[in-house]
Protein backbone atom coordinates (compact mmCIF):
# COMPACT_ATOMS: atom_id res chain seq x y z
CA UNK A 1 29.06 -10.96 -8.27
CA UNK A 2 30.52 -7.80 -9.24
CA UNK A 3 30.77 -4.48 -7.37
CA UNK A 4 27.52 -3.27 -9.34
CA UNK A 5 25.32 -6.19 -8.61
CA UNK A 6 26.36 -6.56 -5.11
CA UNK A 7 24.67 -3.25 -4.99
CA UNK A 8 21.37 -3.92 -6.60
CA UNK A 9 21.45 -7.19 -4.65
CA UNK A 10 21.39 -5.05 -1.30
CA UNK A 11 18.52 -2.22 -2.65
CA UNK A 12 16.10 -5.45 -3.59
CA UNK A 13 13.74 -6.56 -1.50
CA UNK A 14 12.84 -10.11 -1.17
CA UNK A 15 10.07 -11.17 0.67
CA UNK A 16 10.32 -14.41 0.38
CA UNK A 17 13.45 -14.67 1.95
CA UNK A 18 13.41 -12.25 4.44
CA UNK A 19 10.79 -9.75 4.93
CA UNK A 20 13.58 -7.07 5.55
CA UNK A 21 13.22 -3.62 4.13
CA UNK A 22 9.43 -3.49 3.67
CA UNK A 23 7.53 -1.49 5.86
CA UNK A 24 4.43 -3.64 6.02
CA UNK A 25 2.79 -1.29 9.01
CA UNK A 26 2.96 1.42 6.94
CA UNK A 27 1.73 0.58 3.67
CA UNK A 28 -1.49 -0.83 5.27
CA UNK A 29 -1.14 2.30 7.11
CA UNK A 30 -1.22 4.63 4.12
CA UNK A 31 -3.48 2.19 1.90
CA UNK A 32 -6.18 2.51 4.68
CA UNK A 33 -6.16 5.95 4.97
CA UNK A 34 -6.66 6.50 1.19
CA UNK A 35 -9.61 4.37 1.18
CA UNK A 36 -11.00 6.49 3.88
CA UNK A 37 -10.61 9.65 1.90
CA UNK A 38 -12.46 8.03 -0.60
CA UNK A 39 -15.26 6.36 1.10
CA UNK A 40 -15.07 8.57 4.61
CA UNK A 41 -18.49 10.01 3.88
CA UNK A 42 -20.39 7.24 1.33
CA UNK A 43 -22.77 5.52 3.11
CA UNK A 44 -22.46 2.09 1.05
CA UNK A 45 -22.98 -1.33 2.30
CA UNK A 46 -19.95 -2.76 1.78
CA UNK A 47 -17.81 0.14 2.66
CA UNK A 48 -19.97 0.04 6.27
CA UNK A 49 -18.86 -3.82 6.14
CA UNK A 50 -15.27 -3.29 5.37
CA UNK A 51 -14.86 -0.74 8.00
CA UNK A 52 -17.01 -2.55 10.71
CA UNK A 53 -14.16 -5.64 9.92
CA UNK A 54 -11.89 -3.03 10.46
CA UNK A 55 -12.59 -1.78 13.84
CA UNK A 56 -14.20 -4.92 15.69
CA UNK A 57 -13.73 -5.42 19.09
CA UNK A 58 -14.72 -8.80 18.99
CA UNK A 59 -15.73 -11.91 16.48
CA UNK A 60 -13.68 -11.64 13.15
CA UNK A 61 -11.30 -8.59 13.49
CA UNK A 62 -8.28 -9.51 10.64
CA UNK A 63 -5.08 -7.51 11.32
CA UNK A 64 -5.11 -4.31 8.61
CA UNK A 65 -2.92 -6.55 6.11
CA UNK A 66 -5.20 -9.13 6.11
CA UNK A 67 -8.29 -7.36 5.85
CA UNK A 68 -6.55 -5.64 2.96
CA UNK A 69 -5.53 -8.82 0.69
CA UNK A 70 -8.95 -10.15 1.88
CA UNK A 71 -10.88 -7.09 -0.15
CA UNK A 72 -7.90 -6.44 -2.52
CA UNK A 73 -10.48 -6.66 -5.78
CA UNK A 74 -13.33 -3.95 -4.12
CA UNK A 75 -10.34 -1.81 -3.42
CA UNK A 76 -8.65 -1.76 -6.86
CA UNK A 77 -12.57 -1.10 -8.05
CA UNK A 78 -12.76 2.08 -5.36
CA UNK A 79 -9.34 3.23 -7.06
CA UNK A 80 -9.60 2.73 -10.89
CA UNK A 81 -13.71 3.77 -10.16
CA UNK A 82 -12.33 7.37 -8.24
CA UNK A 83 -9.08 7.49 -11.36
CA UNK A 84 -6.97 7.69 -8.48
CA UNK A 85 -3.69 6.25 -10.11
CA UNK A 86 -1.39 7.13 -7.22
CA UNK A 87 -3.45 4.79 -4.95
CA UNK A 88 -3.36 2.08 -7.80
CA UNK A 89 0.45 2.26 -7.46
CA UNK A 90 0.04 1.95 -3.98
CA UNK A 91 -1.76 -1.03 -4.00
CA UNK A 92 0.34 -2.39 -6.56
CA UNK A 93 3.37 -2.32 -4.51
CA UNK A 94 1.30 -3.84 -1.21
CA UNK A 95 0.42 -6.64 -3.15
CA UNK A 96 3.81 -7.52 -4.78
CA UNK A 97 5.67 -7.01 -1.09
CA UNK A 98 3.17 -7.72 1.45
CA UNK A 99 0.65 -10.18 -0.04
């Protein structure tokens, strides 16, 4: 490998092997706090769901990655529906590292 690959090898992130170098905590972080500015005051049915799977106490409570690959499709909806292209690279990026 030469001096310039060596260095591209060390920048890329490979979840598949690893897992190091991606901040999974705070891309679900950030992801879930962009579909709250979106859907913070809608009073929609599945929004209500998505948020009550969010914040149970009990029953079925995923972790925040989860519950985002679980709804990835409604999300990438709320995004393309709201033009918000900055989110849509967002979620792009959760899916290819985190997903």
């Amino acid at each position: 490998m030469s001096a310039a690959e060596d260095s591209l090898a060390a920048d890329f992130v490979d979840r598949y092997r690893t897992f190091k170098g991606i901040d999974f905590e705070g891309q679900a972080s950030r992801m879930l706090a962009r579909i709250d500015s979106h859907t913070g005051q809608a009073n929609d049915l599945f929004w209500n769901y998505f948020n009550q799977r969010r914040n149970a106490t009990e029953g079925a409570r995923c972790d925040d990655l989860l519950l985002l690959a679980s709804f990835v499709n409604q999300i990438r909806e709320l995004f393309e529906d709201r033009g918000d292209e900055t989110a849509l690279a967002w979620l792009d990026q959760l899916e290819n590292e985190c997903f």
